[in-house]
C-alpha atoms as a PDB file:
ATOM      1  CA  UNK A   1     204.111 110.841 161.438  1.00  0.00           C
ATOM      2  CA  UNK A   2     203.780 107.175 161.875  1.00  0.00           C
ATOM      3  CA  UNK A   3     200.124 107.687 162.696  1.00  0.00           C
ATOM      4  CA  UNK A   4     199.249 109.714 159.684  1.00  0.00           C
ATOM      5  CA  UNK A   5     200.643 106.755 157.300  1.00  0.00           C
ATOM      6  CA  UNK A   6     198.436 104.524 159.225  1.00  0.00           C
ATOM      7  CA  UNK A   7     195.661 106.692 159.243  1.00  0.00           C
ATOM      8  CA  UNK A   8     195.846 107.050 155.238  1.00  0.00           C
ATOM      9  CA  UNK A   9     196.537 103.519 154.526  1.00  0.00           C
ATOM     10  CA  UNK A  10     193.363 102.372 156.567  1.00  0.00           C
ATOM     11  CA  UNK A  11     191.293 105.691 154.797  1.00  0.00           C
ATOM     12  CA  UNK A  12     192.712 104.292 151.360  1.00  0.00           C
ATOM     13  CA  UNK A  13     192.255 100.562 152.530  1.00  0.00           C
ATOM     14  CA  UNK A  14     188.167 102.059 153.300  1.00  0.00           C
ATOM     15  CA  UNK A  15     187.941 104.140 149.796  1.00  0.00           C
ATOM     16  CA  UNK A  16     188.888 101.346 148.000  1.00  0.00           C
ATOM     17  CA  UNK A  17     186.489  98.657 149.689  1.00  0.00           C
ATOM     18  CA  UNK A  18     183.858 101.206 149.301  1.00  0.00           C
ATOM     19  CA  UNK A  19     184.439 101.566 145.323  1.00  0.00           C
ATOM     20  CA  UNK A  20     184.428  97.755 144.960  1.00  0.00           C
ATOM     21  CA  UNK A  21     181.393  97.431 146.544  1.00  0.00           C
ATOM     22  CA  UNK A  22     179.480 100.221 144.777  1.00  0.00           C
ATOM     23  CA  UNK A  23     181.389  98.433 140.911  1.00  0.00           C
ATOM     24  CA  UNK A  24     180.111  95.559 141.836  1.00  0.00           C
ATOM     25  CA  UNK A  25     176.450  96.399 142.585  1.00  0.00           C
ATOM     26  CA  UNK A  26     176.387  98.229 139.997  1.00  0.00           C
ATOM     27  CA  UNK A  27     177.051  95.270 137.628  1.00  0.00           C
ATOM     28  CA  UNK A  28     174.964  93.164 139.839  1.00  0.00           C
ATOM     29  CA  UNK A  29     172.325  95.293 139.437  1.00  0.00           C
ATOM     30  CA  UNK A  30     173.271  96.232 134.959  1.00  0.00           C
ATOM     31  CA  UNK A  31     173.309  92.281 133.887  1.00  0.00           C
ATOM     32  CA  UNK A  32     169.810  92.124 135.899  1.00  0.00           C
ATOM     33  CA  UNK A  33     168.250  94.900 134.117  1.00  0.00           C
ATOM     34  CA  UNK A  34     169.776  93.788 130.858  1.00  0.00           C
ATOM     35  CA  UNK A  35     168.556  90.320 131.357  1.00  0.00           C
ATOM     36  CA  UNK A  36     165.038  92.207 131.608  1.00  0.00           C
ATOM     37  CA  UNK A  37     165.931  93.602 128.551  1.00  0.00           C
ATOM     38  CA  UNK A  38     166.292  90.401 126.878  1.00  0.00           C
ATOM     39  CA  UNK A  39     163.201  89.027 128.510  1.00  0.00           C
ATOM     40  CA  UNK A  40     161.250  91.745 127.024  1.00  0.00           C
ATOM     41  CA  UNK A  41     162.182  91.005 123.552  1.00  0.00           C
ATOM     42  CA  UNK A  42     161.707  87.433 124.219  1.00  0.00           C
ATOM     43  CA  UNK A  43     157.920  87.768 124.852  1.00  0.00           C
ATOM     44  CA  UNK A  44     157.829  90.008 122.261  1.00  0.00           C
ATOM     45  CA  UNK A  45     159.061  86.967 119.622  1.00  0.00           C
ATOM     46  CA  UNK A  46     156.797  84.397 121.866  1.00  0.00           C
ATOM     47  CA  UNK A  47     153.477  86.509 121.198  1.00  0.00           C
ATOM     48  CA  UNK A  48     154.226  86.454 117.559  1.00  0.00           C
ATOM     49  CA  UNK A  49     154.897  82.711 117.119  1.00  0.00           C
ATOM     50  CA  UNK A  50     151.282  81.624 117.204  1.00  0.00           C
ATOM     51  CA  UNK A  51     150.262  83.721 114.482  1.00  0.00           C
ATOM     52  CA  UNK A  52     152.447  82.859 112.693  1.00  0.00           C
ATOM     53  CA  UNK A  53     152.145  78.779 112.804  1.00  0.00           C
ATOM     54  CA  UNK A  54     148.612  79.626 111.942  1.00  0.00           C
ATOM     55  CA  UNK A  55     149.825  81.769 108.912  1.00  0.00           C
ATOM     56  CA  UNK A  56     151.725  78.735 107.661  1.00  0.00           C
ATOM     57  CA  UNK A  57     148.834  76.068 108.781  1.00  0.00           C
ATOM     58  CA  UNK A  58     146.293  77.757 106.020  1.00  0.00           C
ATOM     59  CA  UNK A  59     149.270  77.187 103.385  1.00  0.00           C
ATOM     60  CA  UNK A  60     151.483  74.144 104.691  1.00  0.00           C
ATOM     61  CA  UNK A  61     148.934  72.073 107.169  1.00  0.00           C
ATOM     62  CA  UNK A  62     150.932  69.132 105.957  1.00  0.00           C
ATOM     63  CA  UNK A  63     154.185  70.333 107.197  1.00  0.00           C
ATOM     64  CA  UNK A  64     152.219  68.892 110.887  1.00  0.00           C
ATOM     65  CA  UNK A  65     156.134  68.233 112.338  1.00  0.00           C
ATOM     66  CA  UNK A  66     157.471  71.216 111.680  1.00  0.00           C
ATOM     67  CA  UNK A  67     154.636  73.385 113.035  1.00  0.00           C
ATOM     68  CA  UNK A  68     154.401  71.485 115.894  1.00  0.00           C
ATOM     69  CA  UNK A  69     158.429  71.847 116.613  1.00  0.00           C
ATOM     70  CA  UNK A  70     157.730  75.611 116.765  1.00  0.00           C
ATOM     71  CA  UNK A  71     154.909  75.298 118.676  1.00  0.00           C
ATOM     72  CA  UNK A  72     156.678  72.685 121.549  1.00  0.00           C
ATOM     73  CA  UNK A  73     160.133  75.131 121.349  1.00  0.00           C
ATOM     74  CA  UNK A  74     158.134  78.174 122.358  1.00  0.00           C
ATOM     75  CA  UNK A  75     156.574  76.240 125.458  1.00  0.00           C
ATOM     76  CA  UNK A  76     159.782  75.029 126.351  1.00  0.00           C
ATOM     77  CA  UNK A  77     161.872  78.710 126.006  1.00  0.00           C
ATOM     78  CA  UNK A  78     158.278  80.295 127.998  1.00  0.00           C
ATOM     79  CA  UNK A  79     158.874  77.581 130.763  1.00  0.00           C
ATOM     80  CA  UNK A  80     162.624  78.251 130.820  1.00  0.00           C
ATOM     81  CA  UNK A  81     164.254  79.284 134.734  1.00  0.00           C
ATOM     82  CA  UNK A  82     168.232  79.933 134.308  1.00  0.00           C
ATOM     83  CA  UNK A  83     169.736  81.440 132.161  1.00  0.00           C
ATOM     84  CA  UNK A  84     171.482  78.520 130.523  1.00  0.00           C
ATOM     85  CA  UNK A  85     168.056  76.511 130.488  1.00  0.00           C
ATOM     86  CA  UNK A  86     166.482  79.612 128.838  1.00  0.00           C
ATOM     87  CA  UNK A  87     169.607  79.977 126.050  1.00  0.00           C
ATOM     88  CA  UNK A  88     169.254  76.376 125.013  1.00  0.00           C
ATOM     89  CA  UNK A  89     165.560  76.502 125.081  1.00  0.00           C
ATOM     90  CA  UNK A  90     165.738  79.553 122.842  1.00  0.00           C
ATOM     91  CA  UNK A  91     168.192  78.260 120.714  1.00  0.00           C
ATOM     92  CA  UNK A  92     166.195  75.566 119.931  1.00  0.00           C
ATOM     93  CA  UNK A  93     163.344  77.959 119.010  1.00  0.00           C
ATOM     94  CA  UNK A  94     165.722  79.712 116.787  1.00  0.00           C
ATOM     95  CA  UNK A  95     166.353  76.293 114.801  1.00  0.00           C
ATOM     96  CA  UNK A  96     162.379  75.487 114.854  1.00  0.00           C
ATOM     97  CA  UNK A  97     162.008  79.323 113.434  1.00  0.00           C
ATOM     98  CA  UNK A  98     164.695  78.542 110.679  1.00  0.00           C
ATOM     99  CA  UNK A  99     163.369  75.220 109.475  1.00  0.00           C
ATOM    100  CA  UNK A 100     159.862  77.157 109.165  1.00  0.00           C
ATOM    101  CA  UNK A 101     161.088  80.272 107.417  1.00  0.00           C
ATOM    102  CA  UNK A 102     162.917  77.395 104.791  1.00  0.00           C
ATOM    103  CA  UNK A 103     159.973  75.485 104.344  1.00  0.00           C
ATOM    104  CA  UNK A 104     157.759  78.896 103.016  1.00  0.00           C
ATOM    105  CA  UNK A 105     160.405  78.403  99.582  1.00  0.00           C
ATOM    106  CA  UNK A 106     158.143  75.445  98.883  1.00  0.00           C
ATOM    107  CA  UNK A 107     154.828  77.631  99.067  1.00  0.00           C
ATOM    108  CA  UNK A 108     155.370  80.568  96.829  1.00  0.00           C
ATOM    109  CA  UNK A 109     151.596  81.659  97.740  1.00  0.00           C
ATOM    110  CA  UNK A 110     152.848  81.574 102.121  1.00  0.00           C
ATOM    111  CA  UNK A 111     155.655  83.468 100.499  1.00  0.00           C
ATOM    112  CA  UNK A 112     154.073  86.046  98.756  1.00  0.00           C
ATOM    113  CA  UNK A 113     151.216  85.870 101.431  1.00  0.00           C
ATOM    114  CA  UNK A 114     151.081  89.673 102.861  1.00  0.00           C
ATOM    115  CA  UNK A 115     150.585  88.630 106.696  1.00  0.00           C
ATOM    116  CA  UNK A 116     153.009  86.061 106.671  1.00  0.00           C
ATOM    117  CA  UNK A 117     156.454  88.527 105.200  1.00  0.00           C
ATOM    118  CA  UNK A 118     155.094  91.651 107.919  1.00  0.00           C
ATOM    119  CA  UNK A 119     155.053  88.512 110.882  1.00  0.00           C
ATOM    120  CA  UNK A 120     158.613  87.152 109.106  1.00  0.00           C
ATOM    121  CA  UNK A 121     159.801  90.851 108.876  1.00  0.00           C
ATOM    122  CA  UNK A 122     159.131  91.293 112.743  1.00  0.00           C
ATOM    123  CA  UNK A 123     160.712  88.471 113.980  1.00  0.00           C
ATOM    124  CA  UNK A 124     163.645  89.326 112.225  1.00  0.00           C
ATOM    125  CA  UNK A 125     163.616  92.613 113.731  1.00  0.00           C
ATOM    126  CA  UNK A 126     163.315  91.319 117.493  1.00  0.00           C
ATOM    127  CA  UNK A 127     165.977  88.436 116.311  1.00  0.00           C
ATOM    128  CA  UNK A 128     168.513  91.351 115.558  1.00  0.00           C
ATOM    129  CA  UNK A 129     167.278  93.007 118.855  1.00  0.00           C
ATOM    130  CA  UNK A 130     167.633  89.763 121.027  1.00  0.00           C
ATOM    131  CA  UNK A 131     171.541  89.481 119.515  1.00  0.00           C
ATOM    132  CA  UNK A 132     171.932  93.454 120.377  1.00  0.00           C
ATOM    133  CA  UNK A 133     170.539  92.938 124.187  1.00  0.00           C
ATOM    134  CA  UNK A 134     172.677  89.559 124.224  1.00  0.00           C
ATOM    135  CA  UNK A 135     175.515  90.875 123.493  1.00  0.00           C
ATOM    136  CA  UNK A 136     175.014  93.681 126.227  1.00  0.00           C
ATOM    137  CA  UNK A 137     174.307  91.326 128.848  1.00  0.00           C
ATOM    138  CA  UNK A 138     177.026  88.856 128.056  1.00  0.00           C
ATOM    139  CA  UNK A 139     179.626  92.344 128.342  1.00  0.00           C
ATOM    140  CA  UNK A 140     177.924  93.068 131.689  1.00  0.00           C
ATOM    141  CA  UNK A 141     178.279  89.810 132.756  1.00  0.00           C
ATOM    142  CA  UNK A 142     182.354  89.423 131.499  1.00  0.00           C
ATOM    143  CA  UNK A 143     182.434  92.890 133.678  1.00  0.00           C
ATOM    144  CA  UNK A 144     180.985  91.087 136.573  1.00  0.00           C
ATOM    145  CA  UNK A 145     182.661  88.007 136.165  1.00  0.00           C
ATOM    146  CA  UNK A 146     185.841  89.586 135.929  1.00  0.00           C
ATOM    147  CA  UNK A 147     185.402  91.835 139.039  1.00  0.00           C
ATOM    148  CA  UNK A 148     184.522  88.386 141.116  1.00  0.00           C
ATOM    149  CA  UNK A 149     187.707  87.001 139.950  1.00  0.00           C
ATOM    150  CA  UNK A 150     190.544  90.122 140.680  1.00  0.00           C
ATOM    151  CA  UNK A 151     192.142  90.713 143.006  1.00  0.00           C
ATOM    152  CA  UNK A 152     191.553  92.940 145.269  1.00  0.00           C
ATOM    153  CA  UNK A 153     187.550  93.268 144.283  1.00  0.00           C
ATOM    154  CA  UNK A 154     187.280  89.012 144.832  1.00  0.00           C
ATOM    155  CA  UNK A 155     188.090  90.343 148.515  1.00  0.00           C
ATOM    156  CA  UNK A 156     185.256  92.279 148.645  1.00  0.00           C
ATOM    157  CA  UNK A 157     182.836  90.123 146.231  1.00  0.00           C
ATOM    158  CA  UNK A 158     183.475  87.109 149.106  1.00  0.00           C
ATOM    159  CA  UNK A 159     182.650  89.025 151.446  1.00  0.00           C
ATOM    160  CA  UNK A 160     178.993  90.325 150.489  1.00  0.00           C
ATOM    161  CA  UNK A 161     178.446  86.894 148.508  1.00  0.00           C
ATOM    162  CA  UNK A 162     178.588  88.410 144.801  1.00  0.00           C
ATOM    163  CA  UNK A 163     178.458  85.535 142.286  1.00  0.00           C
ATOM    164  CA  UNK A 164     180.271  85.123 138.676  1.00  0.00           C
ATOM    165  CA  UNK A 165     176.165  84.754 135.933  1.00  0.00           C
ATOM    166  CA  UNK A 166     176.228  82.597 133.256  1.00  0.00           C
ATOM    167  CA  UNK A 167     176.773  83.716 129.438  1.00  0.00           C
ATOM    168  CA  UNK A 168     173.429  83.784 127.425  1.00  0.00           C
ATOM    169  CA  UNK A 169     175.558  81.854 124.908  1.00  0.00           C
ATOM    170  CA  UNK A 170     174.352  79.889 120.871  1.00  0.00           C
ATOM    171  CA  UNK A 171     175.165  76.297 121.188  1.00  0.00           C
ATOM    172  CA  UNK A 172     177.140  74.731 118.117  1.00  0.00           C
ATOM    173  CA  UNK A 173     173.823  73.966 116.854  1.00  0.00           C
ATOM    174  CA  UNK A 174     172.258  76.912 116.214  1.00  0.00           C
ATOM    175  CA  UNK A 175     175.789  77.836 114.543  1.00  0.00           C
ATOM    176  CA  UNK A 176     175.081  75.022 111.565  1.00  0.00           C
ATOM    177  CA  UNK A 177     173.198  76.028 108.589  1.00  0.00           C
ATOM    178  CA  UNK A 178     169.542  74.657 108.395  1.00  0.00           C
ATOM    179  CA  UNK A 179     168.895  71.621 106.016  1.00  0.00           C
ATOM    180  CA  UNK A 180     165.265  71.308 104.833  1.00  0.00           C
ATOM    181  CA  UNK A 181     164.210  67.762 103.341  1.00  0.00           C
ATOM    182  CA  UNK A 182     161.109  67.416 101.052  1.00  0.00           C
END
């Protein structure tokens, strides 16, 4: 009798390493493909920027600083490596984008300009997109994080090296509204 307890607490000790392992590749393996996910949009938003600073130049080519802020964000969230470098990089792009969307309300003909509303219209479209594949990843990686800090899956997550990601997170900057100075 004695052996059969010992017998199911080691099978139940096995089953249960066994389904930590497989949970946590599994969210190893969702918060990679969702960071893809977010990737993807991001180049989508990248290869639209340059048309649209050269929209604006034809209109605004005064407004030099502000183009060029757009311009050196985008290099900077391209170059990006981690995760946190490529959240503050974009965030940064997302203030450039603002301050250039703000200043077309000084150039009713940029604003009424056909090519300029269908390249505002899609970058609003991949903006909600980006926040929808955020807001995946960052649940993938709270699932993840929170499966490397339990017990008993921390056990396991030790073991075969599985690491808490970072949160694709808006610094309090991005949070302020944009002020535009003529």
């Amino acid at each position: 009798m004695a052996g059969l307890v010992f017998v199911g607490v080691v099978a139940l000790i096995i089953a249960l390493f066994i389904y930590y392992y497989n949970k946590l590749v599994s969210l190893r393996n969702l918060s990679e493909a969702s960071w893809s996910d977010i990737d993807v949009q991001l180049k989508k938003r990248w290869d639209l920027i340059p048309n649209l600073v050269e929209t604006v130049k034809g209109y605004a080519s005064h407004e030099k600083d502000t183009l060029e802020n757009v311009t050196k964000a985008r290099n900077m969230a391209m170059g990006a490596g981690s995760v946190e470098a490529h959240a503050k990089a974009e965030n940064m792009l997302t203030g450039a984008l603002k301050s250039l969307f703000a200043l077309s309300e000084s150039y009713p003909e940029l604003k009424a300009n056909v090519n300029f509303l269908e390249l505002q219209n899609s970058i609003n479209s991949i903006e909600n997109d980006i926040q929808l594949a955020r807001r995946y990843y960052n649940a993938v990686v709270r699932d993840l994080n929170t499966m490397c800090e339990s017990f008993p899956s921390l056990i396991v997550a030790g073991m075969f090296r599985f690491t808490k990601k970072e949160y694709f997170e808006m610094d309090s900057a991005q949070r302020e509204n944009v002020q535009v100075k003529f």
